[in-house]
PDB file of N, CA and C in Angstrom:
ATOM      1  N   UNK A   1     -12.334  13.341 -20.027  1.00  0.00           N
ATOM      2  CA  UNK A   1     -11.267  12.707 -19.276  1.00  0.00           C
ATOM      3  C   UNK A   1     -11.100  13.410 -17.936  1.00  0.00           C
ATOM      4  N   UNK A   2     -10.728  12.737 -16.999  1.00  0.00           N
ATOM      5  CA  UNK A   2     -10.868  12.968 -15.446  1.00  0.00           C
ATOM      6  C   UNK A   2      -9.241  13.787 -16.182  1.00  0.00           C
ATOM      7  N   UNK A   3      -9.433  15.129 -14.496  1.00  0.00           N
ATOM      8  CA  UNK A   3      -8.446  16.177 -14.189  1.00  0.00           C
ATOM      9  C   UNK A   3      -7.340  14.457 -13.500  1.00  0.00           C
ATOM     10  N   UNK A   4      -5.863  15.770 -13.643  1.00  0.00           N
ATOM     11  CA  UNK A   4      -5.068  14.605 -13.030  1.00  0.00           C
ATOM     12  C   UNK A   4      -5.142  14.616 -11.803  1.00  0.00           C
ATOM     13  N   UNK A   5      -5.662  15.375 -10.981  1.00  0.00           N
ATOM     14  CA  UNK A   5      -5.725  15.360  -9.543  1.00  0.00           C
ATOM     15  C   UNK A   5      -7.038  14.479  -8.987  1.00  0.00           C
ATOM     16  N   UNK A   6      -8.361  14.532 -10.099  1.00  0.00           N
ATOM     17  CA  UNK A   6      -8.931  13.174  -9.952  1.00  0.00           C
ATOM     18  C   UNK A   6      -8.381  11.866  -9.731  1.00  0.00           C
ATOM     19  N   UNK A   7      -7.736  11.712 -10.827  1.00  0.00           N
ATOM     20  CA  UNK A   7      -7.064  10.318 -10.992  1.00  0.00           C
ATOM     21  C   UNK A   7      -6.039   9.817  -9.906  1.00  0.00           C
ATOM     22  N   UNK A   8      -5.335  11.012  -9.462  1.00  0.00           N
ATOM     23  CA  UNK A   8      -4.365  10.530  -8.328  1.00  0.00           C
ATOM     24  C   UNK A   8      -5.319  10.414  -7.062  1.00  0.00           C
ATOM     25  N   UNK A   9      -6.387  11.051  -6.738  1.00  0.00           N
ATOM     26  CA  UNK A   9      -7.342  10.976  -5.698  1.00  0.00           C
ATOM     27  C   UNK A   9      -7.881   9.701  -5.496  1.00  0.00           C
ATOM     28  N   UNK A  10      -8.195   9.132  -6.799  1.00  0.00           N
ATOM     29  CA  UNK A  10      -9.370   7.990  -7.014  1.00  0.00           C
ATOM     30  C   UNK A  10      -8.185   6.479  -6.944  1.00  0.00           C
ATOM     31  N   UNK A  11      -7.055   7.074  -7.575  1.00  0.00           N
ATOM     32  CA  UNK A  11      -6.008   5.987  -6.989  1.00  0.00           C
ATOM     33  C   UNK A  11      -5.495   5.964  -5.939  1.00  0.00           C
ATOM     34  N   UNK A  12      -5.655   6.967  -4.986  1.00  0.00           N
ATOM     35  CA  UNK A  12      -5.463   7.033  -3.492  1.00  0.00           C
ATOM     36  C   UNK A  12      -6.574   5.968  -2.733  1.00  0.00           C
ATOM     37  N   UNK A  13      -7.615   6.116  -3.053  1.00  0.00           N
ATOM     38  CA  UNK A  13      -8.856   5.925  -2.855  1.00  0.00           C
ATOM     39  C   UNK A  13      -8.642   4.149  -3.036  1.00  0.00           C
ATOM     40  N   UNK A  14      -8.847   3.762  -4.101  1.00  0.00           N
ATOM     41  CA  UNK A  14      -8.515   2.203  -4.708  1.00  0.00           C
ATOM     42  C   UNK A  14      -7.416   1.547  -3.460  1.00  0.00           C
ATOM     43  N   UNK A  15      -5.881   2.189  -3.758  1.00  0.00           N
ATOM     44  CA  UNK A  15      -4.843   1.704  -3.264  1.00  0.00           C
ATOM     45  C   UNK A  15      -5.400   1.508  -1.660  1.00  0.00           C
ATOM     46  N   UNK A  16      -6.029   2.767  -0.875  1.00  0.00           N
ATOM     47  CA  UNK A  16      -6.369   2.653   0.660  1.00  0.00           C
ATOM     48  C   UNK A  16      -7.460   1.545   1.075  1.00  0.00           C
ATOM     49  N   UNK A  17      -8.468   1.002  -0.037  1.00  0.00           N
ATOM     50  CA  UNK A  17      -9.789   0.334   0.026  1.00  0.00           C
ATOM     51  C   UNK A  17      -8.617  -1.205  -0.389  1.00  0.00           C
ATOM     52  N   UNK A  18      -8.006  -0.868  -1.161  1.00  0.00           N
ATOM     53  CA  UNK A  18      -7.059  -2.543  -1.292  1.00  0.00           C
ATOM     54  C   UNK A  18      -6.537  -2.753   0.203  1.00  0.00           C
ATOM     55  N   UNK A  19      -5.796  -1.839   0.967  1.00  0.00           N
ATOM     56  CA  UNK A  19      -5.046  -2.149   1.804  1.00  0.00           C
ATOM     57  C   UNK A  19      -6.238  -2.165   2.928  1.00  0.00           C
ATOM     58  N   UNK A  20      -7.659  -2.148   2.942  1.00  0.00           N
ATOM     59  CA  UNK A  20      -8.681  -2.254   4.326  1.00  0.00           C
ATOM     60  C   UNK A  20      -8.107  -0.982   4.955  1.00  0.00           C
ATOM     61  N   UNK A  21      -8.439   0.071   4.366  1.00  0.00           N
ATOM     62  CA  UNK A  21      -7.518   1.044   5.189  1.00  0.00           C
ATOM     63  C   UNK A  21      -9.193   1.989   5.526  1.00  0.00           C
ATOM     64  N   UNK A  22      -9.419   2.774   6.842  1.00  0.00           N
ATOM     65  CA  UNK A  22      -9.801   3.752   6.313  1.00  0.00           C
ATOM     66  C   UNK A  22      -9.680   5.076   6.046  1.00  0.00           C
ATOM     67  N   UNK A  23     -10.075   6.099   5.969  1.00  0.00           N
ATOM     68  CA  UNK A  23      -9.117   7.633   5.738  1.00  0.00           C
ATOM     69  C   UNK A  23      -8.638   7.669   6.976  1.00  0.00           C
ATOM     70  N   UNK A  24      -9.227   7.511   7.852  1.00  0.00           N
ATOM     71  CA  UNK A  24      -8.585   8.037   9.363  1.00  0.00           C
ATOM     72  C   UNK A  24      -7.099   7.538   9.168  1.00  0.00           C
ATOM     73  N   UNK A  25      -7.306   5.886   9.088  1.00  0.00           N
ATOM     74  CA  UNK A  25      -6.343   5.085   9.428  1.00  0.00           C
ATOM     75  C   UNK A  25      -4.976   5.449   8.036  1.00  0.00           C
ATOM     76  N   UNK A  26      -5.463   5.390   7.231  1.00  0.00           N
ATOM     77  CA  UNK A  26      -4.638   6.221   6.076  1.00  0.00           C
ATOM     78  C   UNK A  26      -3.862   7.450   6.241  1.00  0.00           C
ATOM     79  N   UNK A  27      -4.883   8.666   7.019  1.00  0.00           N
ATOM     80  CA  UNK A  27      -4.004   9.958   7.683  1.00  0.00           C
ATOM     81  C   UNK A  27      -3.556   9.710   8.839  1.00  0.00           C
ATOM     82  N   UNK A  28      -3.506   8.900   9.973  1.00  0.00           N
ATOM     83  CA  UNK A  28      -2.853   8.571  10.728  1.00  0.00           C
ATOM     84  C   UNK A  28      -1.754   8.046  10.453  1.00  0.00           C
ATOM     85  N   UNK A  29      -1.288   7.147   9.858  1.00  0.00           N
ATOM     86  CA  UNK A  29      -0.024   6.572   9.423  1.00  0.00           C
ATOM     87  C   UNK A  29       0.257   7.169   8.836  1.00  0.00           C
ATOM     88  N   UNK A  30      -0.320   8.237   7.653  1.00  0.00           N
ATOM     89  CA  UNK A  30       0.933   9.056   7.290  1.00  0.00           C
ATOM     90  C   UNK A  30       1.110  10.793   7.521  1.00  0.00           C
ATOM     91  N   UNK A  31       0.612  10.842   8.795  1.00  0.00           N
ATOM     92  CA  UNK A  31       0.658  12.243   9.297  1.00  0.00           C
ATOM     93  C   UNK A  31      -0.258  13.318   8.287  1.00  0.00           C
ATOM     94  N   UNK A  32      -0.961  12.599   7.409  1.00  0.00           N
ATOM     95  CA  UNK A  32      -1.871  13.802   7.042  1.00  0.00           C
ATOM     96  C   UNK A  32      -3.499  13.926   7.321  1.00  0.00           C
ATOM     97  N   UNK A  33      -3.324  14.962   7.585  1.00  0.00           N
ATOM     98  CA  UNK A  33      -5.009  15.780   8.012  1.00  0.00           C
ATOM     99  C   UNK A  33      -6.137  15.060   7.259  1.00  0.00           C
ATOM    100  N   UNK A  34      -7.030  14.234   7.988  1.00  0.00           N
ATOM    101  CA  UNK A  34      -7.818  13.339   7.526  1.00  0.00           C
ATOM    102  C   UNK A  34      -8.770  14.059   6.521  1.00  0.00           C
ATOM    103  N   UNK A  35      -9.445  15.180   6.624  1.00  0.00           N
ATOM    104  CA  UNK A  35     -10.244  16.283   6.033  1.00  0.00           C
ATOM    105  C   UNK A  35      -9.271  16.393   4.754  1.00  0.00           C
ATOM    106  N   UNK A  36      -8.110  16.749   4.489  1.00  0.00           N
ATOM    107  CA  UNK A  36      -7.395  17.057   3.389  1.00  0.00           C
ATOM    108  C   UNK A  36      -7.130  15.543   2.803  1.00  0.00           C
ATOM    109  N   UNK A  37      -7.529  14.745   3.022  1.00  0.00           N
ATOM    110  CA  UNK A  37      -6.913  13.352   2.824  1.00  0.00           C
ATOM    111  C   UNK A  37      -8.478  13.142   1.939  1.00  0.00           C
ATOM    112  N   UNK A  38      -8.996  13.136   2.516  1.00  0.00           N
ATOM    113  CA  UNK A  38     -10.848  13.243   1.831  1.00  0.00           C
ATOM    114  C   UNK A  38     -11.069  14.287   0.861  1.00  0.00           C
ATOM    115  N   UNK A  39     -10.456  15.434   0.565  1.00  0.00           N
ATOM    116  CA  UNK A  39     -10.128  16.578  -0.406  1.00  0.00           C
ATOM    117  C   UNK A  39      -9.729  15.543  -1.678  1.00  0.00           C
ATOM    118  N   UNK A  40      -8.662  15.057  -1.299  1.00  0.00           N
ATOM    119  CA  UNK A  40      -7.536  14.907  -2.414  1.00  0.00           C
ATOM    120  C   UNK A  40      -7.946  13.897  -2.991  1.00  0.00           C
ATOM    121  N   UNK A  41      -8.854  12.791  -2.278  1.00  0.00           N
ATOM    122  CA  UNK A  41      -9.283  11.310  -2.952  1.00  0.00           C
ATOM    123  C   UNK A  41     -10.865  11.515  -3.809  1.00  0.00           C
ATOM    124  N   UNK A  42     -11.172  13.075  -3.361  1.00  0.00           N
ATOM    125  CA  UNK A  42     -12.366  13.752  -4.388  1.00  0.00           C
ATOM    126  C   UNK A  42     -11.844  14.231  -5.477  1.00  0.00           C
ATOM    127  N   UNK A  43     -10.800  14.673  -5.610  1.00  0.00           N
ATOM    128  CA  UNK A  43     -10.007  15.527  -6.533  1.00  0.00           C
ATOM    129  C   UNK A  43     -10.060  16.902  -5.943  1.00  0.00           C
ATOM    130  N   UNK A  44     -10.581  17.329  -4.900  1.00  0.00           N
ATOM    131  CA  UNK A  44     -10.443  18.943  -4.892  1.00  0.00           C
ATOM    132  C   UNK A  44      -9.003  19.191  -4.708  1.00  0.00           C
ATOM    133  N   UNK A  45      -8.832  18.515  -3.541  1.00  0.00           N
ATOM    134  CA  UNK A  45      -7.341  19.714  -3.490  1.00  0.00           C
ATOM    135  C   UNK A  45      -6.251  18.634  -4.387  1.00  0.00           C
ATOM    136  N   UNK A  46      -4.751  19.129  -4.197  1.00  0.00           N
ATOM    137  CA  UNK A  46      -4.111  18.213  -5.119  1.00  0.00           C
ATOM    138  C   UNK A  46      -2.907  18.472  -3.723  1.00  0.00           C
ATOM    139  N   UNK A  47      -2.470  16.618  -3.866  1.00  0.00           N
ATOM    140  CA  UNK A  47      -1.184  16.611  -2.379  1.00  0.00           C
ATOM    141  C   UNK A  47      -0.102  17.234  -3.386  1.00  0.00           C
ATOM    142  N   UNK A  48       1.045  17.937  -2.330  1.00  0.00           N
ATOM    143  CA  UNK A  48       2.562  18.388  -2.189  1.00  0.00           C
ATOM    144  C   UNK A  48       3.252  16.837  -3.084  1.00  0.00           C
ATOM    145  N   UNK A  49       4.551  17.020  -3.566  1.00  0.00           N
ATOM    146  CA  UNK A  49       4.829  15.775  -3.251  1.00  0.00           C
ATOM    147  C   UNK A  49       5.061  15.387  -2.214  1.00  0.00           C
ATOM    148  N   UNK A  50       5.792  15.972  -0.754  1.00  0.00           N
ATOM    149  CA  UNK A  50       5.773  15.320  -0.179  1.00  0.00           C
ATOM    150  C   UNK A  50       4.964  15.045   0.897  1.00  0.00           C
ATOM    151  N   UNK A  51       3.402  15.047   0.595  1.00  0.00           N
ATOM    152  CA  UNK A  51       2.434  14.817   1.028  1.00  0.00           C
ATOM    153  C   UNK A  51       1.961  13.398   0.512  1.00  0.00           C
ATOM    154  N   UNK A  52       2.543  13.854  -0.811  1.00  0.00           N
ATOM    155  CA  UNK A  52       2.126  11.906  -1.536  1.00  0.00           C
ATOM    156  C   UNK A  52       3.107  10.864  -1.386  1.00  0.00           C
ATOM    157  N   UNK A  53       4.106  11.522  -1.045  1.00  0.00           N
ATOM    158  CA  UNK A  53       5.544  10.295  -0.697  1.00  0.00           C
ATOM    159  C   UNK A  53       4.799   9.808   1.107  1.00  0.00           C
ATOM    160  N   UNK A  54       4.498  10.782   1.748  1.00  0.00           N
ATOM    161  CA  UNK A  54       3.946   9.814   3.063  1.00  0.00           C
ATOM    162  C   UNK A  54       2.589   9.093   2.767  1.00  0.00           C
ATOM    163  N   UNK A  55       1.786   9.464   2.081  1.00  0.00           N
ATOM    164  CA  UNK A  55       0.760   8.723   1.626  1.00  0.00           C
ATOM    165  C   UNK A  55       1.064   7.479   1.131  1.00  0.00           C
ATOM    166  N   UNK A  56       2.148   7.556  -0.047  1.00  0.00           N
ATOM    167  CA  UNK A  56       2.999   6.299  -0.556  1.00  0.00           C
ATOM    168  C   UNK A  56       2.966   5.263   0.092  1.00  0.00           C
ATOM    169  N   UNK A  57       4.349   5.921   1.013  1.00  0.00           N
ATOM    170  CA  UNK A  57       4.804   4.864   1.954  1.00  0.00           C
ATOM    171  C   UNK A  57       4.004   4.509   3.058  1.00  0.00           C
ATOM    172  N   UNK A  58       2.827   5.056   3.279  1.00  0.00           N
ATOM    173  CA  UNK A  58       1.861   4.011   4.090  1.00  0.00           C
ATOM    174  C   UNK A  58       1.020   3.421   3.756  1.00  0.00           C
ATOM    175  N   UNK A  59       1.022   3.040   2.462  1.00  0.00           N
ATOM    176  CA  UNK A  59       0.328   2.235   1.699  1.00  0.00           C
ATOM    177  C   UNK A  59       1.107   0.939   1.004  1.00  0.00           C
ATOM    178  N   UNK A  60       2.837   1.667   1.500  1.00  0.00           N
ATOM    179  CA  UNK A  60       4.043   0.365   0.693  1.00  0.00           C
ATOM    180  C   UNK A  60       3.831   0.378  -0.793  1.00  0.00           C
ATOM    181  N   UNK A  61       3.682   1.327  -1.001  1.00  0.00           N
ATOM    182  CA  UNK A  61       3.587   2.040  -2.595  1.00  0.00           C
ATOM    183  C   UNK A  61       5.045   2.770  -3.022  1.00  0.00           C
ATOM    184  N   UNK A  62       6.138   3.015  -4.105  1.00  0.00           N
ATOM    185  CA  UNK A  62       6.437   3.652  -4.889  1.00  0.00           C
ATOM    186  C   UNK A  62       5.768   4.581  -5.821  1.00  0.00           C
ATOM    187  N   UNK A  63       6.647   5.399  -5.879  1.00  0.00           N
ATOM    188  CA  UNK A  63       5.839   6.297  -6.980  1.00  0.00           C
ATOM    189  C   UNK A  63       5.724   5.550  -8.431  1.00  0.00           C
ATOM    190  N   UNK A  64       6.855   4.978  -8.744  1.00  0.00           N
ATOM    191  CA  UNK A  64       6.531   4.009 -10.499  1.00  0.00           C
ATOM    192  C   UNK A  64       5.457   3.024 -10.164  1.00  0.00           C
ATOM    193  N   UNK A  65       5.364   2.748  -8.986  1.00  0.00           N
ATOM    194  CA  UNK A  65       4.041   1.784  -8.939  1.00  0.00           C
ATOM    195  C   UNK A  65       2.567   2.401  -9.194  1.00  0.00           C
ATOM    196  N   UNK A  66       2.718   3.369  -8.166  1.00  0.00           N
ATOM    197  CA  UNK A  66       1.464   4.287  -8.335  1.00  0.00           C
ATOM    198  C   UNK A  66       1.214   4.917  -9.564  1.00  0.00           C
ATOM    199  N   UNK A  67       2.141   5.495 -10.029  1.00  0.00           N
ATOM    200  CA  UNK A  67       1.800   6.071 -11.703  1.00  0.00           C
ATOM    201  C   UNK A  67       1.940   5.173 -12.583  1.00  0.00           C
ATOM    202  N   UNK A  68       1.980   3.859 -12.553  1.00  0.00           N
ATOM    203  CA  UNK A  68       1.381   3.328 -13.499  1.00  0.00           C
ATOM    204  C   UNK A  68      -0.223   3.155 -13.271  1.00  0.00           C
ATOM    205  N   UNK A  69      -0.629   3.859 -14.604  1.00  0.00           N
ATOM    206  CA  UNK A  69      -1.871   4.035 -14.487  1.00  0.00           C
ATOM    207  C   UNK A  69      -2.998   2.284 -15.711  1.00  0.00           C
ATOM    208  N   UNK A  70      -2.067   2.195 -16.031  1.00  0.00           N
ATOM    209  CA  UNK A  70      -2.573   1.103 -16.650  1.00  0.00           C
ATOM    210  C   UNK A  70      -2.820  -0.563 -15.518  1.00  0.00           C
ATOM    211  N   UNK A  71      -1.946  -0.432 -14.617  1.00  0.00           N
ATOM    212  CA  UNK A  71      -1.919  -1.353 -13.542  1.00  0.00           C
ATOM    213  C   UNK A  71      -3.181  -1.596 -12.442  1.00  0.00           C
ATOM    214  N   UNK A  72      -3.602  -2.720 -13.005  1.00  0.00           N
ATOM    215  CA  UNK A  72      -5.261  -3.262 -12.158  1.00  0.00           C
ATOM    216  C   UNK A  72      -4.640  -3.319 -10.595  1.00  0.00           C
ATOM    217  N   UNK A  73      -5.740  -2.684 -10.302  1.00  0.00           N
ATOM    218  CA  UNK A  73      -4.906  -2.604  -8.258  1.00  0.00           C
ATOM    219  C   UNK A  73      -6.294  -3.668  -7.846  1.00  0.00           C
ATOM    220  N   UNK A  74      -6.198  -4.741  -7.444  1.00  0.00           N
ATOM    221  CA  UNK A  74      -7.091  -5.937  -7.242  1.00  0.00           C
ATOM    222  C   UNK A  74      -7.181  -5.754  -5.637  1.00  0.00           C
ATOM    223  N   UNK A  75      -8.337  -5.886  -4.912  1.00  0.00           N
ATOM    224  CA  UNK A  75      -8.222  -5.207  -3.442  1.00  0.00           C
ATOM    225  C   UNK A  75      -8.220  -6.562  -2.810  1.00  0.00           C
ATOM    226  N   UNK A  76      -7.835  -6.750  -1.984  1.00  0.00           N
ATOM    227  CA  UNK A  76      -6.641  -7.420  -1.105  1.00  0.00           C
ATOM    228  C   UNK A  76      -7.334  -8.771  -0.428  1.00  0.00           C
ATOM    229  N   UNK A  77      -9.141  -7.981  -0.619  1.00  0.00           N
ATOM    230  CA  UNK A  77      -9.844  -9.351  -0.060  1.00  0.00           C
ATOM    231  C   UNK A  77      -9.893 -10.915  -1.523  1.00  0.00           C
ATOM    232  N   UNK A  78      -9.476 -10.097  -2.536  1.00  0.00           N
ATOM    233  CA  UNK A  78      -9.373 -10.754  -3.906  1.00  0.00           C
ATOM    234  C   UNK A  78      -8.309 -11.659  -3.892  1.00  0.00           C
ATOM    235  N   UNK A  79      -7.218 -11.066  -3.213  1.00  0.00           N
ATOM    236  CA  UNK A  79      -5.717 -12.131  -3.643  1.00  0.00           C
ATOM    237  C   UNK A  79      -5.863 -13.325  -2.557  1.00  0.00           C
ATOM    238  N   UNK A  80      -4.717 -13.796  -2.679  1.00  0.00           N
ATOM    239  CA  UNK A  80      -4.201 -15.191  -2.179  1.00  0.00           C
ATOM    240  C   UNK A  80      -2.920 -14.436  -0.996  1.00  0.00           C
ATOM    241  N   UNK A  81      -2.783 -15.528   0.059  1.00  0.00           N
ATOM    242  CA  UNK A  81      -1.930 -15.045   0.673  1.00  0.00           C
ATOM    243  C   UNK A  81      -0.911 -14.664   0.500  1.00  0.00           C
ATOM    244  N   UNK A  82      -0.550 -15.430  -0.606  1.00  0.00           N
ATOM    245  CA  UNK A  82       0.869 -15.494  -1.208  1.00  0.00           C
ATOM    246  C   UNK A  82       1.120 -14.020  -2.282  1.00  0.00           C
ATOM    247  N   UNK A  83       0.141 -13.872  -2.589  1.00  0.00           N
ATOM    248  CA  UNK A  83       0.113 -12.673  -3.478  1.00  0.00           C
ATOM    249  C   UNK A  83       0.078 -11.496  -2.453  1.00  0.00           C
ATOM    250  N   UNK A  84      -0.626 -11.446  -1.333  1.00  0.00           N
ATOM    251  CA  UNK A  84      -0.432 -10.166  -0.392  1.00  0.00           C
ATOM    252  C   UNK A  84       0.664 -10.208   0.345  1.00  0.00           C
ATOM    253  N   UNK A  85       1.355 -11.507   0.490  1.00  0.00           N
ATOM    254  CA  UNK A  85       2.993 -11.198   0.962  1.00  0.00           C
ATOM    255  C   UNK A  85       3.594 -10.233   0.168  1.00  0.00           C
ATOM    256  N   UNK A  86       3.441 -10.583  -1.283  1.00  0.00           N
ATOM    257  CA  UNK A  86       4.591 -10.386  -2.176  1.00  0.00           C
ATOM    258  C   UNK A  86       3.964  -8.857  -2.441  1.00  0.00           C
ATOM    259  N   UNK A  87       2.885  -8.778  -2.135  1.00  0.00           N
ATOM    260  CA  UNK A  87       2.182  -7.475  -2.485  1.00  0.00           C
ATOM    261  C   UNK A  87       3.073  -6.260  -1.059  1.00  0.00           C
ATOM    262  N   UNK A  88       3.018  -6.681  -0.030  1.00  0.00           N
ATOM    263  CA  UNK A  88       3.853  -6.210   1.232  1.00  0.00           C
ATOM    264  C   UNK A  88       5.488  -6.373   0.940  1.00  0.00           C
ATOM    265  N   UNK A  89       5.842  -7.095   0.138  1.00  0.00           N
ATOM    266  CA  UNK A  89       7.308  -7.185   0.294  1.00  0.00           C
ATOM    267  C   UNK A  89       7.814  -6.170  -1.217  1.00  0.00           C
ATOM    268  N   UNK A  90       6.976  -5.894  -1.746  1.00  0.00           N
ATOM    269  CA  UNK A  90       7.462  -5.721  -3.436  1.00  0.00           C
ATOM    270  C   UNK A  90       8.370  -4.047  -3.217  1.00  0.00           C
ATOM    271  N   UNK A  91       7.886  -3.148  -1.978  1.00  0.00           N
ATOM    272  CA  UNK A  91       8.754  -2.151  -1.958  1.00  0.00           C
ATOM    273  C   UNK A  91      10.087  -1.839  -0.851  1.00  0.00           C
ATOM    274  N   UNK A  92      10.169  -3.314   0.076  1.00  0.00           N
ATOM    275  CA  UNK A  92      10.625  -3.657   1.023  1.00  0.00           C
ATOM    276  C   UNK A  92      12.037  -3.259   0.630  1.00  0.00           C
ATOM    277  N   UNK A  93      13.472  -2.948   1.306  1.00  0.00           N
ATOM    278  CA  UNK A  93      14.362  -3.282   0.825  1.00  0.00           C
ATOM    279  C   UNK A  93      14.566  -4.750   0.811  1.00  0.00           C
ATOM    280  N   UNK A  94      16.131  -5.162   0.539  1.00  0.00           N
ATOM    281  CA  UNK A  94      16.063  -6.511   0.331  1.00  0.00           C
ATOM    282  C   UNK A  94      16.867  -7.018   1.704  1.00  0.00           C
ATOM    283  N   UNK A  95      17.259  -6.123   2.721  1.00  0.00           N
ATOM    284  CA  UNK A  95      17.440  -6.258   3.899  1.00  0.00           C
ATOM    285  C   UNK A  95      16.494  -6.680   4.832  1.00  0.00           C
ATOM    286  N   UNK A  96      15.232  -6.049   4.381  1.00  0.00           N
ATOM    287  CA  UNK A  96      13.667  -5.991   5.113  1.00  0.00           C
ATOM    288  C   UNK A  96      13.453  -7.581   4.610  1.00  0.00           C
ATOM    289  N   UNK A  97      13.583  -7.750   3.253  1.00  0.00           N
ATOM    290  CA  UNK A  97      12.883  -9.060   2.477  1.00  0.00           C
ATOM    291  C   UNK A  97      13.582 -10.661   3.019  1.00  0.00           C
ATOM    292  N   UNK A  98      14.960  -9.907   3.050  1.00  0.00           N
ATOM    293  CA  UNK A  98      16.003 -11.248   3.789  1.00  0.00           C
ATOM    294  C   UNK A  98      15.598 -11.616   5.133  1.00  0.00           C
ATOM    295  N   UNK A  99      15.037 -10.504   6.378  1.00  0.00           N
ATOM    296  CA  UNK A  99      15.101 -10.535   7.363  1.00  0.00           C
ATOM    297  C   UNK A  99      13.477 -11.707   7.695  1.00  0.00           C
ATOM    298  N   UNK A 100      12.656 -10.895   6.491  1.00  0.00           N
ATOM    299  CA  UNK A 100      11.228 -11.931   6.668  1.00  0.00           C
ATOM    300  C   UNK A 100      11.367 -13.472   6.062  1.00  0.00           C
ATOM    301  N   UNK A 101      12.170 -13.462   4.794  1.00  0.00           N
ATOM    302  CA  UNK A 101      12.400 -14.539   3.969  1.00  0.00           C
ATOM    303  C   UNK A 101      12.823 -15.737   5.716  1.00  0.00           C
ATOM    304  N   UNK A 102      13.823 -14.819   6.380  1.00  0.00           N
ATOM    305  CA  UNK A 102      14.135 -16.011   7.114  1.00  0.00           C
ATOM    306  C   UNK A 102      13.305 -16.056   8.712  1.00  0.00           C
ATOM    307  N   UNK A 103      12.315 -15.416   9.513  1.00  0.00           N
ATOM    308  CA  UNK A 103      11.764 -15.608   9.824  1.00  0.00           C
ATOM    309  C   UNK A 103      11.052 -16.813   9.479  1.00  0.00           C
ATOM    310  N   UNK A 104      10.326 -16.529   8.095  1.00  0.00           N
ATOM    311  CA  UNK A 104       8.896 -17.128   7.534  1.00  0.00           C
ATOM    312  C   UNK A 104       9.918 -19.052   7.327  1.00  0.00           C
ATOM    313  N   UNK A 105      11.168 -18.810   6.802  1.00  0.00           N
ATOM    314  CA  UNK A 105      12.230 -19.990   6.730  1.00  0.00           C
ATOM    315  C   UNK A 105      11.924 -20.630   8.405  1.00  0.00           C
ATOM    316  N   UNK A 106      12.648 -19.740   9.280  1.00  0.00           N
ATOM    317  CA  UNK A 106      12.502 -20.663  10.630  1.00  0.00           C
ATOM    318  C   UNK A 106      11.406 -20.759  11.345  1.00  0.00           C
ATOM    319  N   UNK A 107      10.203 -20.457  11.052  1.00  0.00           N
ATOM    320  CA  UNK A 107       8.850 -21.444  11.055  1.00  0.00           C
ATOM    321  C   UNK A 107       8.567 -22.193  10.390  1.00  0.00           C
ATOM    322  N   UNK A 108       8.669 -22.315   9.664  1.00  0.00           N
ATOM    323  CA  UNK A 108       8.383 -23.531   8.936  1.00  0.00           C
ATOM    324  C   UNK A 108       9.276 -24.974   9.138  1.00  0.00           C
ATOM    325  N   UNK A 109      10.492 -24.636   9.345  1.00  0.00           N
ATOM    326  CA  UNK A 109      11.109 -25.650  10.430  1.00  0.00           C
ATOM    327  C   UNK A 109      11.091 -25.966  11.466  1.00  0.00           C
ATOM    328  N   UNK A 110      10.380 -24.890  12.254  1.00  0.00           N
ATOM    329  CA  UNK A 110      10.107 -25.426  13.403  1.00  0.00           C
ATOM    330  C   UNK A 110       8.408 -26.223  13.209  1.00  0.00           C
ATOM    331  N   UNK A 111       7.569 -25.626  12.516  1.00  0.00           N
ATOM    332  CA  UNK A 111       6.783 -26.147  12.545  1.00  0.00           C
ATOM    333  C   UNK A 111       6.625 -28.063  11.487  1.00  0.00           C
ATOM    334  N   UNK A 112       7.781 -27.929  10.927  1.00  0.00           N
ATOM    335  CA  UNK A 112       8.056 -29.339  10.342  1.00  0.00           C
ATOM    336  C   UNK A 112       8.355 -30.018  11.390  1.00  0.00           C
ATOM    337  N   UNK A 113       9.296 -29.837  12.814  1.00  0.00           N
ATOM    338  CA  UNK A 113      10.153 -30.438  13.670  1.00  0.00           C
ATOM    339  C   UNK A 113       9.061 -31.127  14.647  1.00  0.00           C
ATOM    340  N   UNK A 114       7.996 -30.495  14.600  1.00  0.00           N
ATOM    341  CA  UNK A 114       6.606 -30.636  15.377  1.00  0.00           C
ATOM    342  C   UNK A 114       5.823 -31.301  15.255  1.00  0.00           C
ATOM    343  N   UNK A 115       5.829 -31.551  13.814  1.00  0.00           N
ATOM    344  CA  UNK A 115       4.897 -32.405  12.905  1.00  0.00           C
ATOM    345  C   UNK A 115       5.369 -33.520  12.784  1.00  0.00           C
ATOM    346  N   UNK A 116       6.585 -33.935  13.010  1.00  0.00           N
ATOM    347  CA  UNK A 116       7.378 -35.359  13.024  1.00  0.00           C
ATOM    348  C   UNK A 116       7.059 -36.366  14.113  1.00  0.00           C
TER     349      UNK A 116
END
């Protein structure tokens, strides 16, 4: 059985290849050292937590999301649009979710108003 610092590496790894990410672009958004970012998705080194809470959140990950380890992470060229919204909105607050809900609402009326 893989060390646990494998497993959190290799789910770093999965979660960044779902999101088209690459390490650069992964340690850039979340302020960590691209070299240590490539450590941790080998298993050598093992992140801080709060090395993995910015990793998290630039991936729009929770931690109960991420440690579920039984949860198929399907990479992003696989889903439907509708599934990578909901995949982007699922850690959103519901301030964030209201604010897009009605964006995505007033296009679609405008684009009905157009179509008439």
């Amino acid at each position: 059985m893989d060390s646990i610092s494998s497993q959190v590496g290799k789910k770093i790894r999965e979660y960044r290849n779902r999101a088209g990410l690459t390490q650069e672009n992964l340690a850039l958004s979340s302020g960590i050292n691209v070299s240590f970012l490539g450590d941790v998705e080998r298993g050598i080194k093992k992140p801080s937590i709060d090395s993995l809470e910015k990793l998290l959140k630039a991936l729009n990950l929770s931690f109960q999301d991420f440690f579920d380890f039984d949860a198929e992470i399907i990479p992003y060229k696989d889903c439907s649009a509708l599934e990578k919204l909901m995949l982007e909105l699922q850690n959103r607050s519901n301030d964030e979710v209201e604010m897009i809900y009605n964006i995505v609402k007033n296009i679609l009326i405008f684009d009905d108003r157009n179509n008439d």
